[in-house]
N, C-alpha and C. Protein backbone atom coordinates (compact mmCIF):
# COMPACT_ATOMS: atom_id res chain seq x y z
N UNK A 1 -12.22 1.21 32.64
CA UNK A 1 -11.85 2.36 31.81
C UNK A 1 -11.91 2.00 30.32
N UNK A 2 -11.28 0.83 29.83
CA UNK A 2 -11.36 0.48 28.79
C UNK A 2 -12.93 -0.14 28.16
N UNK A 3 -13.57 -0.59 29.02
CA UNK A 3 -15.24 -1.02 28.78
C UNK A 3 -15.72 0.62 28.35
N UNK A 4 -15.88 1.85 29.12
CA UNK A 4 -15.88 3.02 29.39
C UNK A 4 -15.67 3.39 27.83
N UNK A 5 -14.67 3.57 27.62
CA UNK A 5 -13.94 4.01 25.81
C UNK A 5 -14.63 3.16 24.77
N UNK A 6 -14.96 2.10 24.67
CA UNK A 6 -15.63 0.94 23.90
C UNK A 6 -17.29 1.71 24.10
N UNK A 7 -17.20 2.19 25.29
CA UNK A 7 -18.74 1.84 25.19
C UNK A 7 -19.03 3.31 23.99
N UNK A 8 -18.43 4.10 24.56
CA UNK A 8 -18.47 5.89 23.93
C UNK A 8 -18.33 5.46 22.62
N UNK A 9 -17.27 4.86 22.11
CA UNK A 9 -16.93 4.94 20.76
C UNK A 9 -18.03 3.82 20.03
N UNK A 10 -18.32 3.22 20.47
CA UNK A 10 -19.73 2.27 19.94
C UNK A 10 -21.05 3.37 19.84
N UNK A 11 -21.02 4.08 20.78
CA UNK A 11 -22.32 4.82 21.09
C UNK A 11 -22.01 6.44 20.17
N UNK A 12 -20.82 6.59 19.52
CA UNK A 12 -20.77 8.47 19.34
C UNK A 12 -20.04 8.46 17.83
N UNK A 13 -19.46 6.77 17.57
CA UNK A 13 -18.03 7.16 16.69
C UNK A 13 -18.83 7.30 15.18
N UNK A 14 -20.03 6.76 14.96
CA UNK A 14 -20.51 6.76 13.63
C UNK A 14 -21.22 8.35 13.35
N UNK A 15 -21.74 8.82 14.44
CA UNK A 15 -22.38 10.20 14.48
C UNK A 15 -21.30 11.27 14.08
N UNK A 16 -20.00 11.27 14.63
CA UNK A 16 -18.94 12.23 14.82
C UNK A 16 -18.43 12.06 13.52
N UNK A 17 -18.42 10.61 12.58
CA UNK A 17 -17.93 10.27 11.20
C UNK A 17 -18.69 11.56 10.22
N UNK A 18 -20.05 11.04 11.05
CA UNK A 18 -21.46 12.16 10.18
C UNK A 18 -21.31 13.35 9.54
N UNK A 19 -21.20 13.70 11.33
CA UNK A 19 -21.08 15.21 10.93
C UNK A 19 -19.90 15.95 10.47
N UNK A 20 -18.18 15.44 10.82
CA UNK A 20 -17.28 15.87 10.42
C UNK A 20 -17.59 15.85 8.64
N UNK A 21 -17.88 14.76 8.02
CA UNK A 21 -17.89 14.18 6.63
C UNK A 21 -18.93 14.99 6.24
N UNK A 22 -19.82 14.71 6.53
CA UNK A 22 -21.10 15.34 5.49
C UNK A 22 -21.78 16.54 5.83
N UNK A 23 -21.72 16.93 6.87
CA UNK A 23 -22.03 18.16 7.62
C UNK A 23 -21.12 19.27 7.45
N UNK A 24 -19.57 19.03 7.59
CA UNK A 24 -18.65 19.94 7.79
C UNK A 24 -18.33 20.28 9.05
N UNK A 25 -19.10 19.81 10.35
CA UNK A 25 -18.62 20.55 11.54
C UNK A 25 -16.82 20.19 11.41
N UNK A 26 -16.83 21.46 12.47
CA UNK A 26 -15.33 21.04 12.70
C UNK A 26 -14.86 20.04 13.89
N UNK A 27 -13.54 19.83 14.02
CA UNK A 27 -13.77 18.91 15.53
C UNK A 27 -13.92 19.90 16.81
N UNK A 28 -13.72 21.00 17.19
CA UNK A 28 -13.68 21.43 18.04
C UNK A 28 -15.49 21.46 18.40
N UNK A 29 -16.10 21.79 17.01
CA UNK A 29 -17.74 21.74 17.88
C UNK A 29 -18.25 20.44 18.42
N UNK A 30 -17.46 19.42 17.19
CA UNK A 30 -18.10 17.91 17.36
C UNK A 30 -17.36 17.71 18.96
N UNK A 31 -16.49 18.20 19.45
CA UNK A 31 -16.12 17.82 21.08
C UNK A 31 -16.85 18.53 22.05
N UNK A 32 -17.76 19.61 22.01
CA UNK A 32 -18.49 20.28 22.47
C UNK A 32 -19.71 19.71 22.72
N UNK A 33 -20.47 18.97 21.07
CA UNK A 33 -21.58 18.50 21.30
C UNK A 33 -21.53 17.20 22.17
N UNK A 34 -20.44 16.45 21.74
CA UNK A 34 -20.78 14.75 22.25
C UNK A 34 -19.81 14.89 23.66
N UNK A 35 -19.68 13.92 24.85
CA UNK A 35 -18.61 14.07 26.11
C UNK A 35 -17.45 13.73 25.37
N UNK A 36 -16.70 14.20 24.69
CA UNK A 36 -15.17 13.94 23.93
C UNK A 36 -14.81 14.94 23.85
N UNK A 37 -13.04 14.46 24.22
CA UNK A 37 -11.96 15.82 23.88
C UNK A 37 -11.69 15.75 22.74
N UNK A 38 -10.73 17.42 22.39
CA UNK A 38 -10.70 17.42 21.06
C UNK A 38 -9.89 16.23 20.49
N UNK A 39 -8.87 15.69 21.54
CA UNK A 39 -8.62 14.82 21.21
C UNK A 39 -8.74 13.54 20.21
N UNK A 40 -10.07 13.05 21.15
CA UNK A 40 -10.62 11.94 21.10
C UNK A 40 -10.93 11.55 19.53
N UNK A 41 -12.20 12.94 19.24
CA UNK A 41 -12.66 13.18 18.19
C UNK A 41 -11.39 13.15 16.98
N UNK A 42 -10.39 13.81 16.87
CA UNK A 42 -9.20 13.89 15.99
C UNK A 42 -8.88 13.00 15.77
N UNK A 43 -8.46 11.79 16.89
CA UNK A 43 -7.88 10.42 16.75
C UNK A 43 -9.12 9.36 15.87
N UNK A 44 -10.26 9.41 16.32
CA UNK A 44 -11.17 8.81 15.56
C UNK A 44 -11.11 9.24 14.32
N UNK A 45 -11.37 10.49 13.89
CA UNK A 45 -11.24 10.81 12.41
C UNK A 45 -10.00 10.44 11.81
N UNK A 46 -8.74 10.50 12.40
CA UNK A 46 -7.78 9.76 11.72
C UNK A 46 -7.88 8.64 11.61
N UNK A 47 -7.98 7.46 12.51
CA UNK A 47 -8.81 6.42 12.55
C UNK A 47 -9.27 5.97 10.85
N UNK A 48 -10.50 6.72 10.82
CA UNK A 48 -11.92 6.44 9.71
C UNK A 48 -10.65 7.12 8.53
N UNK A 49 -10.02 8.12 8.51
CA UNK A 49 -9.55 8.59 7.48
C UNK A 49 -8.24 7.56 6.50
N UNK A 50 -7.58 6.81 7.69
CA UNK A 50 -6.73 5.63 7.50
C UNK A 50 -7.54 4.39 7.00
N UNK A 51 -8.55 3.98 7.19
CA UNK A 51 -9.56 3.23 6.83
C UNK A 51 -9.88 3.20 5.63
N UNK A 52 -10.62 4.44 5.52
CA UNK A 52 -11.12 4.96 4.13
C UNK A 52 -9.82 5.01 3.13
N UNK A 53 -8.68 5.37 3.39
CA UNK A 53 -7.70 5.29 2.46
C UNK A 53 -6.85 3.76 1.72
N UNK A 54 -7.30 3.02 3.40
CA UNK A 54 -6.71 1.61 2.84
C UNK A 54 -8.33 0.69 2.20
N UNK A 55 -9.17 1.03 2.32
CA UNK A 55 -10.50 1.08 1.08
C UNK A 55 -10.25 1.25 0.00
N UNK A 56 -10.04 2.29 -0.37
CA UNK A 56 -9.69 2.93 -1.33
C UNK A 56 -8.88 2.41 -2.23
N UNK A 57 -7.25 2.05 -1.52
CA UNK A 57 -6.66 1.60 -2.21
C UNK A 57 -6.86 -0.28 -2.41
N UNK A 58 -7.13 -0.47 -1.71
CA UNK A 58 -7.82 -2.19 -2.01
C UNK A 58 -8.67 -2.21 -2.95
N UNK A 59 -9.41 -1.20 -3.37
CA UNK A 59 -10.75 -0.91 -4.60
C UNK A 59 -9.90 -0.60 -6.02
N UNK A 60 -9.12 -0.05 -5.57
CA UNK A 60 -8.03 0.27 -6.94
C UNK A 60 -6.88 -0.65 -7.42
N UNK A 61 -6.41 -1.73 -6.29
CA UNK A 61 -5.86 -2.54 -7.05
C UNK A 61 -6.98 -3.47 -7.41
N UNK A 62 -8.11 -3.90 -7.15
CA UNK A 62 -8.99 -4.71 -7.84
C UNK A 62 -9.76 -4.15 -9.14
N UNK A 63 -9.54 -2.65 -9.11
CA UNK A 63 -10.08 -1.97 -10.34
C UNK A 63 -9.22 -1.96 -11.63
N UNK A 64 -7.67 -2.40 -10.66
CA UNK A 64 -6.73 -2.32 -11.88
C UNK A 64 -6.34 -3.60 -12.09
N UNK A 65 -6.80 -4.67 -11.39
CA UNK A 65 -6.65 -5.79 -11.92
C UNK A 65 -7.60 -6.24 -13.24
N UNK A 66 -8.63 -5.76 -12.37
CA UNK A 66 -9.69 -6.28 -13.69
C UNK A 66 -9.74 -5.32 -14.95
N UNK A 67 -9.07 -4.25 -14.73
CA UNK A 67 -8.57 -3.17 -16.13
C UNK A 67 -7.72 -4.22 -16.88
N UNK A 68 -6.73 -4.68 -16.16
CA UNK A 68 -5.70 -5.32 -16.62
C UNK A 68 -6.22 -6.92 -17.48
N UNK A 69 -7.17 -7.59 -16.69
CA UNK A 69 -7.66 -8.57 -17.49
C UNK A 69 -8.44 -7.79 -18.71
N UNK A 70 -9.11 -7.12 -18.66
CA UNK A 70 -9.68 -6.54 -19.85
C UNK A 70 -8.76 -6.18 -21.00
N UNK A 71 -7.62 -5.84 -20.74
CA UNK A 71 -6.57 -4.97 -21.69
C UNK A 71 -6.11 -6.57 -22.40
N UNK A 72 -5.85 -7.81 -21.52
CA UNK A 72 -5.55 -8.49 -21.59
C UNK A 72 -6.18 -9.31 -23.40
N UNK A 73 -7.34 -9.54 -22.49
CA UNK A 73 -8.54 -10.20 -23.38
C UNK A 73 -8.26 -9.39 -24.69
N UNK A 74 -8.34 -7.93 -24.38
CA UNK A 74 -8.18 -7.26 -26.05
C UNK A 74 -7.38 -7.30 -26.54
N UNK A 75 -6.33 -7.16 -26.27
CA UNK A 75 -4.99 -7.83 -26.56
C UNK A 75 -4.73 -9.23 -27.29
N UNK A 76 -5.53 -10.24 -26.73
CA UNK A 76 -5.41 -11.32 -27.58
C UNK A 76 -6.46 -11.49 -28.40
N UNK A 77 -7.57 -10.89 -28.11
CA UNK A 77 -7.81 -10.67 -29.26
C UNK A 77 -7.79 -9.90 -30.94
N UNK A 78 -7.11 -9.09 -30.15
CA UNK A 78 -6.12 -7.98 -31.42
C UNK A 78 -5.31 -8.91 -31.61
N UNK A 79 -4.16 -9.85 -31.33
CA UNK A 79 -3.30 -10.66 -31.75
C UNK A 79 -3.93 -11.73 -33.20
N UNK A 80 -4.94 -12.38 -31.87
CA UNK A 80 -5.82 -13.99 -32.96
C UNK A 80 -6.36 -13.12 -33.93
N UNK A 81 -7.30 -12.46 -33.18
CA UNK A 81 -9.07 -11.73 -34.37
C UNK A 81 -8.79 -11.16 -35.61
N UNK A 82 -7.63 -9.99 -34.86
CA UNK A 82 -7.06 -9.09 -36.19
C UNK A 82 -6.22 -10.19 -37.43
N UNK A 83 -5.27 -10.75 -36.67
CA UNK A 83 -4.37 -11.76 -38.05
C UNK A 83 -5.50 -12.57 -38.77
N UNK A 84 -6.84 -12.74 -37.96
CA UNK A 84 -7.83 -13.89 -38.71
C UNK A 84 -8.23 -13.48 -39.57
N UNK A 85 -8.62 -11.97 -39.59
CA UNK A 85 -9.61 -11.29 -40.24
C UNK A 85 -8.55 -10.73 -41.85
N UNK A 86 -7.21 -10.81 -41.77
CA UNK A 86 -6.35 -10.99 -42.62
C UNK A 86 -6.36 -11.95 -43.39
N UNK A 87 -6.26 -12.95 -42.40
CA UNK A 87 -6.15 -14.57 -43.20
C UNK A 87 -7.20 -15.13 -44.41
N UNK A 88 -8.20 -14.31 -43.84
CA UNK A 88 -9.82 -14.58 -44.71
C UNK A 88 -9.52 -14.02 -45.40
N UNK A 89 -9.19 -12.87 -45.66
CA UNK A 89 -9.17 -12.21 -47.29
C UNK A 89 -8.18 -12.37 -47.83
């Protein structure tokens, strides 16, 4: 039973991603077209939708880290650059 579920979701789960996402079907057709209940289909899209969100947020703390080194860098350099550019004149 469990080989059975592995095999479906290997063989249907990237198609059903497809069409819910970029197509718009809804789940009730996407359980119509492929052998899945509406179930099935719902739980997978929550699935990919939990996924995509912890993506997401893993992309944004690395987006705000490296914001943060950047702010950083300007920062010391507004500290050194700016007082230097004083010092010279």
């Amino acid at each position: 039973m469990i080989e059975y579920k592995t095999q479906k979701k290997e063989r249907y789960y990237s198609e059903v991603i497809r069409l819910y996402t970029e197509l718009g079907y809804s789940i009730g057709h996407i359980s119509r077209i492929f052998p899945l209940s509406y179930g099935t289909v719902k739980r997978w899209l929550s699935i990919f939708a939990e996924e995509e969100r912890k993506d997401n947020e893993s992309a944004m703390k690395k987006k705000s880290s490296t914001t943060q080194n950047h702010m950083d860098s300007v920062l010391i350099w507004f500290e050194f650059g700016f007082s230097s550019v004083f010092l010279i004149k």
